[in-house]
Protein backbone atom coordinates (compact mmCIF):
# COMPACT_ATOMS: atom_id res chain seq x y z
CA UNK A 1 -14.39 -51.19 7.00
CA UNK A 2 -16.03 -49.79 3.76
CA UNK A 3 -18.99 -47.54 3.50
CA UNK A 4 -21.29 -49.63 1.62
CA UNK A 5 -22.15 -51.27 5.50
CA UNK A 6 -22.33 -47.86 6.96
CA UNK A 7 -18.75 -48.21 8.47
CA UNK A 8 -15.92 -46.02 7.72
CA UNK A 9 -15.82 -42.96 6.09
CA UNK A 10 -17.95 -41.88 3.01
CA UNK A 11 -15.57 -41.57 -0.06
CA UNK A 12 -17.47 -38.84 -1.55
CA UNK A 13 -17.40 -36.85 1.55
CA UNK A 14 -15.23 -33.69 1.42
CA UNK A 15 -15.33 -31.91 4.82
CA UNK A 16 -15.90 -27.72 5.04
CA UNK A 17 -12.15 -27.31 5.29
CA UNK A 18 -11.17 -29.03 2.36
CA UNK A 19 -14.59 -27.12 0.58
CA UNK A 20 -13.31 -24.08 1.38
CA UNK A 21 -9.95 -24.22 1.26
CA UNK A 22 -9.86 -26.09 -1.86
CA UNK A 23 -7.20 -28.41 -1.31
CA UNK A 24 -9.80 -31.21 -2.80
CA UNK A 25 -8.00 -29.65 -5.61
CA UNK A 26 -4.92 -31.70 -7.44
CA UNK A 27 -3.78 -28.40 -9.17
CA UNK A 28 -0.45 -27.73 -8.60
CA UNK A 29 -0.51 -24.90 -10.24
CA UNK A 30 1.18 -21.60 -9.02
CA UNK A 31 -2.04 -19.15 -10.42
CA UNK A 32 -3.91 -21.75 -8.64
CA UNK A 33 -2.77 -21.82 -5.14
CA UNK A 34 -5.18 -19.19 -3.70
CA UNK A 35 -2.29 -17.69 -0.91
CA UNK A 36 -0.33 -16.82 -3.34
CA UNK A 37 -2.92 -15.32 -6.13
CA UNK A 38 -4.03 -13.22 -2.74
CA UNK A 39 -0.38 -11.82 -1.68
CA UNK A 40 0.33 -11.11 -5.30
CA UNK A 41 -2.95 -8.84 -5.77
CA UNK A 42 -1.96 -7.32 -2.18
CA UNK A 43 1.76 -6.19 -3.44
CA UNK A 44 0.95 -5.97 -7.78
CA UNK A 45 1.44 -2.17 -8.13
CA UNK A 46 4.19 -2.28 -4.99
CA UNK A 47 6.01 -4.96 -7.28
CA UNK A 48 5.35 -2.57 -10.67
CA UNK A 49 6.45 0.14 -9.14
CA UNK A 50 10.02 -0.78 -8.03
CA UNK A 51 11.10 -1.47 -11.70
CA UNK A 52 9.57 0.73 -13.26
CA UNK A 53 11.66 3.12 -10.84
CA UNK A 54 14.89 0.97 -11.35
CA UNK A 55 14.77 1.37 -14.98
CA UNK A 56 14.02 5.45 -14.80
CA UNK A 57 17.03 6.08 -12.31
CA UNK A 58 19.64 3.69 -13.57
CA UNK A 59 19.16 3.93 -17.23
CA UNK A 60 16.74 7.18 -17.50
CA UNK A 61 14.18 5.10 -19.24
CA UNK A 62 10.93 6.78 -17.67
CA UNK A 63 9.16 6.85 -21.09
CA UNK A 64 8.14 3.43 -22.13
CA UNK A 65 8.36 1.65 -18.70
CA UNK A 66 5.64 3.42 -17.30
CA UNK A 67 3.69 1.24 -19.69
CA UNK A 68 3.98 -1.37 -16.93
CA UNK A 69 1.34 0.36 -14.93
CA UNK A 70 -1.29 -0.36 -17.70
CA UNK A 71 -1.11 -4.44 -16.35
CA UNK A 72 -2.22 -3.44 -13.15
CA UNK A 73 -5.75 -3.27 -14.39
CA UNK A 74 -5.78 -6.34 -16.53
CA UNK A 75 -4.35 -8.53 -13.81
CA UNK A 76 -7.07 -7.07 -11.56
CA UNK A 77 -9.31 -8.16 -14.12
CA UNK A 78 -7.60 -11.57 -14.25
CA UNK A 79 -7.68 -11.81 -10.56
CA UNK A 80 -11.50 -11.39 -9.60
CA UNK A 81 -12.26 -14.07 -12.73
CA UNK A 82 -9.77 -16.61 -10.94
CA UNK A 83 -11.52 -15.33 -7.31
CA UNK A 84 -14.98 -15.71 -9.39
CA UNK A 85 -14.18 -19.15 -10.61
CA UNK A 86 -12.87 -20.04 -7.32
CA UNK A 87 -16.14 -19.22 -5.54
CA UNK A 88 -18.22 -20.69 -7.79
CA UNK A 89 -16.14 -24.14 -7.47
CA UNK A 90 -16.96 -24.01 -3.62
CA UNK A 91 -20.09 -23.43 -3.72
CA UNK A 92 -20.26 -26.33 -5.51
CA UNK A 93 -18.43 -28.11 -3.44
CA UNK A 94 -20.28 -27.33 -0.17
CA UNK A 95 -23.77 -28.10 -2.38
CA UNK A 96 -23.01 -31.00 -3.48
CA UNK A 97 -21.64 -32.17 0.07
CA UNK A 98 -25.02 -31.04 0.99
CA UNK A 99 -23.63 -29.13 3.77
């Protein structure tokens, strides 16, 4: 059955799951994979935080690592363009489904 006869399913169709979820999307990327990008903002300065606190208390070096708390804001920043970008794509998605 093809869809040229009105049989079968539309090959241009992309249901709301796949719209919002985005898995219309062949990136394999790791940045990419939106569950991930989302439990790495959730735990950032948790996961900055334990080495800069391993360094200072096993090898007293307090000084220069607390330089790692200047990427928190800069992968914030990186974060809401990818969450931007990623909005943007479904609303695309979901217009151009018509939905």
């Amino acid at each position: 059955m093809n869809h040229e006869n009105g049989n079968g399913p539309n090959p241009k169709h992309v249901d709301n799951h796949q719209a919002y979820y985005g898995t219309r999307n062949t990136d394999t990327s790791l940045f990419r994979d939106s569950a991930f990008l989302n439990w790495l903002a959730c735990c950032y300065p948790v996961i900055i935080t334990i080495p800069y606190l391993m360094f200072g208390f096993f090898f007293n070096i307090w000084h220069p690592t607390w330089l790692l708390f200047l990427t928190i804001p800069v992968f914030y920043s990186f974060y809401g363009v990818v969450k931007k970008e990623e909005k943007r794509t479904r609303k695309e998605l979901v217009r151009e489904e018509g939905c």
